[in-house]
N, C-alpha and C. Protein backbone atom coordinates (compact mmCIF):
# COMPACT_ATOMS: atom_id res chain seq x y z
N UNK A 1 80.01 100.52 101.40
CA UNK A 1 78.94 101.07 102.20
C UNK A 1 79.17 100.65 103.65
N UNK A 2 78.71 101.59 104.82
CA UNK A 2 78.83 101.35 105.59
C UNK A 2 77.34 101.05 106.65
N UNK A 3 77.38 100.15 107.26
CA UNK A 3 75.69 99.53 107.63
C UNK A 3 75.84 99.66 109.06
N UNK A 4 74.77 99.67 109.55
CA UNK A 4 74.52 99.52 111.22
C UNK A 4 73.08 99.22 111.25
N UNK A 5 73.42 97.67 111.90
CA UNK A 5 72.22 96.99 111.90
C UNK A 5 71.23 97.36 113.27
N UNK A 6 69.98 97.07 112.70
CA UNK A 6 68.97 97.88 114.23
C UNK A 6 69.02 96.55 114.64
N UNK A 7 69.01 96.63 116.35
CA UNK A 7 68.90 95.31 117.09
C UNK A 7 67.81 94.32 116.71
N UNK A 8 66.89 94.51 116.11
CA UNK A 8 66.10 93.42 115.57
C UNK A 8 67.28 92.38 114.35
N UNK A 9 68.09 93.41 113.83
CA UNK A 9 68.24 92.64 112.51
C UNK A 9 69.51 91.70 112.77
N UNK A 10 69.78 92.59 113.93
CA UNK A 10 71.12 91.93 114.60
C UNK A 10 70.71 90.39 114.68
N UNK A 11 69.83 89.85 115.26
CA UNK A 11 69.59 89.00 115.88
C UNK A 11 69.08 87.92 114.49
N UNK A 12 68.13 88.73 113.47
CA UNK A 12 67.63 87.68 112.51
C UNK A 12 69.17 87.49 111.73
N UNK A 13 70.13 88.31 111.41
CA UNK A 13 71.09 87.69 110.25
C UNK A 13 72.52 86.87 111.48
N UNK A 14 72.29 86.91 112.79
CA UNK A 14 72.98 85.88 113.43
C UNK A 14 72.22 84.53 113.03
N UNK A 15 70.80 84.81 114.03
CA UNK A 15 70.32 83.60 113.43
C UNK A 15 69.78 83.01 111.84
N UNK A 16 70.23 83.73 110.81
CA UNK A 16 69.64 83.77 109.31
C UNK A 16 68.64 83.54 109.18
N UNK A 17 67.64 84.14 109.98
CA UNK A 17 66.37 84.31 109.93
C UNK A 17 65.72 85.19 108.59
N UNK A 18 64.43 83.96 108.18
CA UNK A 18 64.26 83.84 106.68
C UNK A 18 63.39 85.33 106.43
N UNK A 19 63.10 86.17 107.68
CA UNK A 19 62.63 87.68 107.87
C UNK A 19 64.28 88.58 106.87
N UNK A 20 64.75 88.25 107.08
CA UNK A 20 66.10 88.99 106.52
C UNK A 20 65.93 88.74 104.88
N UNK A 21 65.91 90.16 104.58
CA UNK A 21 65.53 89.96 102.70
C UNK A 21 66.63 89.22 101.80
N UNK A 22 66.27 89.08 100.81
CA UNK A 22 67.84 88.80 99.39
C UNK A 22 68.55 89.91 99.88
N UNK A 23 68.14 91.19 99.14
CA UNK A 23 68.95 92.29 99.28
C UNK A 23 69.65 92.91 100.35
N UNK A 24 69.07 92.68 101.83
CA UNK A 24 69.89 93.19 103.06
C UNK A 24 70.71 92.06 103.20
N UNK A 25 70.34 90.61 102.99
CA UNK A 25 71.26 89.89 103.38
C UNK A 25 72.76 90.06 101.86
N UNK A 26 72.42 90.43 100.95
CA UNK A 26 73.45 91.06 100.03
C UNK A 26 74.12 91.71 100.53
N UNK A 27 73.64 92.75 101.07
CA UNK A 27 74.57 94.07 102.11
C UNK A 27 74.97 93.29 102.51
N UNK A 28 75.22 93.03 103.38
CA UNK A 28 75.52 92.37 104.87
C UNK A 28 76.64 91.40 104.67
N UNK A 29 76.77 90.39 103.34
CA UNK A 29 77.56 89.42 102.86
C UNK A 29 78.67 89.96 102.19
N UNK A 30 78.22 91.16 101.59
CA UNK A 30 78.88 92.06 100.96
C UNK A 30 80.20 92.24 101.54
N UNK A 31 81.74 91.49 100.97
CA UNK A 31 83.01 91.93 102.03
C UNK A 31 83.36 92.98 101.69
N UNK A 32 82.80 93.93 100.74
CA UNK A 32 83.58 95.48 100.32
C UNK A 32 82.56 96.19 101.16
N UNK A 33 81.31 95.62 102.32
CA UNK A 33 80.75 96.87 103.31
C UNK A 33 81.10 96.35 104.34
N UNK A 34 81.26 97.41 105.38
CA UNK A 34 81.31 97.54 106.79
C UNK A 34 80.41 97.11 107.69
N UNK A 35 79.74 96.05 108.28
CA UNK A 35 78.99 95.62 109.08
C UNK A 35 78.98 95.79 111.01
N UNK A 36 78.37 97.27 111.09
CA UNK A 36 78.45 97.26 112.21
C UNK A 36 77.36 97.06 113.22
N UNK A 37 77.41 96.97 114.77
CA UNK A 37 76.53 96.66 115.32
C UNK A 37 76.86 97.72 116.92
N UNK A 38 75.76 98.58 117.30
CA UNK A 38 76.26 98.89 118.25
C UNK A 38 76.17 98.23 119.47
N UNK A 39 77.13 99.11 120.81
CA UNK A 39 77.50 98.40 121.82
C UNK A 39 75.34 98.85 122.18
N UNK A 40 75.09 99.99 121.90
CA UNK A 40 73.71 100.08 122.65
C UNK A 40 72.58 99.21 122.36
N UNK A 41 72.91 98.32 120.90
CA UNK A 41 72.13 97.21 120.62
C UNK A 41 72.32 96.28 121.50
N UNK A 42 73.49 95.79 121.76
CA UNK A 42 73.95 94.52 122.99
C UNK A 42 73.10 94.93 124.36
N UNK A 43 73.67 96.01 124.57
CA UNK A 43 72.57 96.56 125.87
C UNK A 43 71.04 95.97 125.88
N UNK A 44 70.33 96.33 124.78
CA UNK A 44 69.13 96.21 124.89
C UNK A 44 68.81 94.80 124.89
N UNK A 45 69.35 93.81 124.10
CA UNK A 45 69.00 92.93 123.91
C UNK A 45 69.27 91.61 125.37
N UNK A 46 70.38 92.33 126.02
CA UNK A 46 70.78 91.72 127.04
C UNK A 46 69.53 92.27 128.29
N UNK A 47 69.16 93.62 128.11
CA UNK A 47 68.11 93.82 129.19
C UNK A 47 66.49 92.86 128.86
N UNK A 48 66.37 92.86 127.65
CA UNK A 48 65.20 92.40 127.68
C UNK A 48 65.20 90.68 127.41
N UNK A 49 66.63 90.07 127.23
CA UNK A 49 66.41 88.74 127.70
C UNK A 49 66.84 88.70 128.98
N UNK A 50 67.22 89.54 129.87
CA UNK A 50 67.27 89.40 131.78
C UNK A 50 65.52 89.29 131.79
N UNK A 51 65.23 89.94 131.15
CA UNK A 51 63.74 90.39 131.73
C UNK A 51 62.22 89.24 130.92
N UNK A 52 63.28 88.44 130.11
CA UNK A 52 62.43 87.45 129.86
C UNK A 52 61.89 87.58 128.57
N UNK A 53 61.77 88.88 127.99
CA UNK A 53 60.78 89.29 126.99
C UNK A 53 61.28 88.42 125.48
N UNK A 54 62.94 88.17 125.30
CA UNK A 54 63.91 88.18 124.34
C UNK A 54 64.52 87.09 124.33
N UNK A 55 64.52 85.99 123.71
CA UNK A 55 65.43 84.73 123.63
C UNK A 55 66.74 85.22 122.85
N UNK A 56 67.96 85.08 123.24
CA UNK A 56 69.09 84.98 122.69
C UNK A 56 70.36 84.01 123.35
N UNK A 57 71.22 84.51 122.51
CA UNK A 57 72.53 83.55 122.92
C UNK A 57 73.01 84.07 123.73
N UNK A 58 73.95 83.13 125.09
CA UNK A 58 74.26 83.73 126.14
C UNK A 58 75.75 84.26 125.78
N UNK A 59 76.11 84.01 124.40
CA UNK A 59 77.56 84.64 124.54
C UNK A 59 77.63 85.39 123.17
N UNK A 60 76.43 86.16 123.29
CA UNK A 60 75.96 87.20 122.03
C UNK A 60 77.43 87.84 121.69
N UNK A 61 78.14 88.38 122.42
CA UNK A 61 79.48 88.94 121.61
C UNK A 61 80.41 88.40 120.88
N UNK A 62 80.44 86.78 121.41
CA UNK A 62 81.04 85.79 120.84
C UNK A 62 80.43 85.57 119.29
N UNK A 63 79.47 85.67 119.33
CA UNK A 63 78.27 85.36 117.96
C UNK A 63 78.59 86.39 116.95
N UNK A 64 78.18 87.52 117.61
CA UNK A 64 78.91 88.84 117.04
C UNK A 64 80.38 88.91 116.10
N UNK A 65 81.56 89.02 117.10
CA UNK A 65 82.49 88.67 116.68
C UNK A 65 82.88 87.93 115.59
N UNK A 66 82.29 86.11 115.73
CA UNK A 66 82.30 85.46 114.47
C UNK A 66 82.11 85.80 113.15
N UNK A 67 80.65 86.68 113.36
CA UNK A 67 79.55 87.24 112.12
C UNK A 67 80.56 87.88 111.90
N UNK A 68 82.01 88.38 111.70
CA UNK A 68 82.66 89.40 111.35
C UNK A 68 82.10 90.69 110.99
N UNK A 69 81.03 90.91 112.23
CA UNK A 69 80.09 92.18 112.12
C UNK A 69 81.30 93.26 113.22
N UNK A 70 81.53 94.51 113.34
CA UNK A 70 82.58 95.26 113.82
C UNK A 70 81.58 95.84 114.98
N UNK A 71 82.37 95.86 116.25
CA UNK A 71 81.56 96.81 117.69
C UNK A 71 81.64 98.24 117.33
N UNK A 72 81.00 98.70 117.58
CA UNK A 72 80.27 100.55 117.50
C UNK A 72 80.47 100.52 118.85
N UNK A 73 80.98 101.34 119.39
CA UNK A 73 80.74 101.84 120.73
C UNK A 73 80.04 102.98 121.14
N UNK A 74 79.53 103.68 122.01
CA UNK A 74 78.61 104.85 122.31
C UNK A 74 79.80 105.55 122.83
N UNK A 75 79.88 106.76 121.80
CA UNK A 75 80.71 107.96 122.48
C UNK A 75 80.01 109.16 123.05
N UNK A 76 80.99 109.95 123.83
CA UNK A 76 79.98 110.89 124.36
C UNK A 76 79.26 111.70 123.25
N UNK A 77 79.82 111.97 121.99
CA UNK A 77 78.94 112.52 120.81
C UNK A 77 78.11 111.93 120.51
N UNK A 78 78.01 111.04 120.48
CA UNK A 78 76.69 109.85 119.91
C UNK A 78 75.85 110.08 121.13
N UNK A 79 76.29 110.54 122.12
CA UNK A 79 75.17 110.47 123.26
C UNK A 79 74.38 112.01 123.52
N UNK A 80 75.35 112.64 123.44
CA UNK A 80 75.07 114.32 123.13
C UNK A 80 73.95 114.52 121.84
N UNK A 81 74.25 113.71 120.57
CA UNK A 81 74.06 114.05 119.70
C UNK A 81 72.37 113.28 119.75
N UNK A 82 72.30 112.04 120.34
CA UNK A 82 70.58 111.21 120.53
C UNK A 82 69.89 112.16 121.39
N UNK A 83 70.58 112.65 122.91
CA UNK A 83 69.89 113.53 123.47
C UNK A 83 69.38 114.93 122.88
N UNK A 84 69.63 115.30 121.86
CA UNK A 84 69.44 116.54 121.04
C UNK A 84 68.48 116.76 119.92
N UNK A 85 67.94 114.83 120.05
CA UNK A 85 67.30 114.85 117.92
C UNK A 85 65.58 115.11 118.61
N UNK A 86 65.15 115.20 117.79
CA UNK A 86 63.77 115.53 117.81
C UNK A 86 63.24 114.79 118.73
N UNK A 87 61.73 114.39 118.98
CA UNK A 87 61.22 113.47 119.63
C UNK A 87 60.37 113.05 118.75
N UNK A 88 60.88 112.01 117.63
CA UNK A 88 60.09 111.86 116.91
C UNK A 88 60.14 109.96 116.53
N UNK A 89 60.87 110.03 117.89
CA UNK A 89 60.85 108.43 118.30
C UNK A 89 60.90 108.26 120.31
N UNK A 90 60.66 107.89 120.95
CA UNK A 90 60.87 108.00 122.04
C UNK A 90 61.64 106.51 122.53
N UNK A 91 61.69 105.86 122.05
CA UNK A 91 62.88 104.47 122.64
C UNK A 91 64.37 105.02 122.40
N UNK A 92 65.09 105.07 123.46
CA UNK A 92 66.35 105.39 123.86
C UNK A 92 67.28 104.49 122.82
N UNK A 93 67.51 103.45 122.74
CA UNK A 93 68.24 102.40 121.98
C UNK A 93 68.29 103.08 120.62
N UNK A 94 66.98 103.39 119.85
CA UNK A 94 66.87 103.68 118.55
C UNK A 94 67.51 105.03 118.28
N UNK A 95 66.96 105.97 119.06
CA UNK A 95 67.67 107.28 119.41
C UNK A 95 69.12 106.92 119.18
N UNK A 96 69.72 106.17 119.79
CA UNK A 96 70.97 106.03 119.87
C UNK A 96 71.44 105.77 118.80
N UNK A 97 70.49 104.72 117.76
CA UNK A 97 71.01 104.02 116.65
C UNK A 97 71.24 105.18 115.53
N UNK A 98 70.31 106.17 116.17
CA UNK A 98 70.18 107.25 114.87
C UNK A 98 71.34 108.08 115.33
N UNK A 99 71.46 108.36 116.01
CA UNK A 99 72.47 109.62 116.40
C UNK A 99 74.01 108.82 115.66
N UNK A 100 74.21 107.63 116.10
CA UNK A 100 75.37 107.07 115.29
C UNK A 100 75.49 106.89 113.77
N UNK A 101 74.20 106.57 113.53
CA UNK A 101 73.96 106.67 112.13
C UNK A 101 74.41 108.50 111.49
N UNK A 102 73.88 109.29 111.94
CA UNK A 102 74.27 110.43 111.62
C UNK A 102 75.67 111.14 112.03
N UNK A 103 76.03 110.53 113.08
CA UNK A 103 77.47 110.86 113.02
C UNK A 103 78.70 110.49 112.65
N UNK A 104 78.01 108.93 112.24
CA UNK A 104 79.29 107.85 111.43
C UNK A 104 78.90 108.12 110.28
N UNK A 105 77.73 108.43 109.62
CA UNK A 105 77.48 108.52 107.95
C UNK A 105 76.92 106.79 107.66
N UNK A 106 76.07 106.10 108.43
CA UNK A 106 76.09 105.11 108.10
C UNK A 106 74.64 104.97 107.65
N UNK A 107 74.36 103.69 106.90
CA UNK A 107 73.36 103.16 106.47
C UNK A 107 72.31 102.74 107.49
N UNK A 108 70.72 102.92 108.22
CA UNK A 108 70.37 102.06 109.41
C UNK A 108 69.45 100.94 108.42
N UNK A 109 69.97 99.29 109.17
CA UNK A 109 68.80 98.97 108.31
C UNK A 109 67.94 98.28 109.43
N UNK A 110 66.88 98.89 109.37
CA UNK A 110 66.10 98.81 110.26
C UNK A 110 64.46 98.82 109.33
N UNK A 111 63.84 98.26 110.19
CA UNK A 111 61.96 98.30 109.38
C UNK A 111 61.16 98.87 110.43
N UNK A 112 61.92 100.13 111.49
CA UNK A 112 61.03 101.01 112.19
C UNK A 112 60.31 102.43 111.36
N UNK A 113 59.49 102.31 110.74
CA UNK A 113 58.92 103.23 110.16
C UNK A 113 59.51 104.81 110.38
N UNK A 114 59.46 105.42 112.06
CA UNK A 114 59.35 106.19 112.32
C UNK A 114 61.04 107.05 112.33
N UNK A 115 61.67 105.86 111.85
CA UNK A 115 63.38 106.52 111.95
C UNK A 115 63.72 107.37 110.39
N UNK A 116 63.32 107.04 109.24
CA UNK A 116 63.83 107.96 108.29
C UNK A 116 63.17 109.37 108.66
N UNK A 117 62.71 109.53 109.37
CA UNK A 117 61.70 111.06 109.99
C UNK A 117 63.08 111.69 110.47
N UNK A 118 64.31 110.97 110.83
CA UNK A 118 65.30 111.34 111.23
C UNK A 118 66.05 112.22 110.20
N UNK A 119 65.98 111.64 108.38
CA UNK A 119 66.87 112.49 107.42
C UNK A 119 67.95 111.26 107.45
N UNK A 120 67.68 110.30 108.05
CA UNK A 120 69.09 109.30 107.86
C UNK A 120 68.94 108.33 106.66
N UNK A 121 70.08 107.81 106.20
CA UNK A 121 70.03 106.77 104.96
C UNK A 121 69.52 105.44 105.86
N UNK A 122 68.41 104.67 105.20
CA UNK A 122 67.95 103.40 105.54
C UNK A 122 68.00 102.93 104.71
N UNK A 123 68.27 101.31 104.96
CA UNK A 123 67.62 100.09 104.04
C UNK A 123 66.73 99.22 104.55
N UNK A 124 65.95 98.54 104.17
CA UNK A 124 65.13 98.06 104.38
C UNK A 124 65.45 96.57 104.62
N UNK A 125 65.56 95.79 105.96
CA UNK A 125 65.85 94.62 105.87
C UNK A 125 65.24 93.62 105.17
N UNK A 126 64.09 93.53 105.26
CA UNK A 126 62.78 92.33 104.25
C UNK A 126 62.83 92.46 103.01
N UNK A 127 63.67 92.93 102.36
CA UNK A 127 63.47 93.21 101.00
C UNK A 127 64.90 92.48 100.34
């Protein structure tokens, strides 16, 4: 299976935060799945600890890396493809998460209610 974690979850299974379920943290440990993380998650998380809102590590890619979680990068399809989906989320980041999710075929595991409205495969991190 292939996973792409939403920037919340990014952050609880760096820090193994006890919010992270049995079962996502199964995924995730799992060495026969793909653990990815996008570059537009790093973005966000880096804007909103500039801005104070977000405690993290200052060498989040380094952290990354270790987690033997793999970089997603934003291609211009992934960007074409978020600018195009419904408006049935309005945060840019998530948009993004979905458009990759639908163009890589990946799993989102995320606990934003409003993203399977997308038609995409989710899992549920808390569980």
């Amino acid at each position: 299976m292939r996973l792409l974690l939403d920037t919340h979850v990014v952050l609880w299974a760096l820090r193994q935060d006890d919010a992270l379920g049995e079962r996502a943290t199964a995924a995730i440990e799992n060495p026969e799945n793909e653990v990815l993380v996008s570059a537009a998650s790093v973005w966000e998380i880096a804007i909103k600890k500039a801005s104070g809102k977000l405690s993290a590590p200052d060498n989040l890619r380094s952290w990354i890396g270790a987690s033997g979680f793999l970089e997603l990068p934003v291609t211009f399809a992934h960007a074409e493809q978020a600018g195009a989906l419904p408006l049935h989320h309005r945060d840019p980041f998530d948009r993004m998460l979905v458009a990759q999710a639908q163009n890589e075929g990946l799993v989102l595991l995320t606990t934003d209610a409003d993203i399977p409205r997308y038609g995409i495969r989710t899992m549920s991190p808390t569980r």
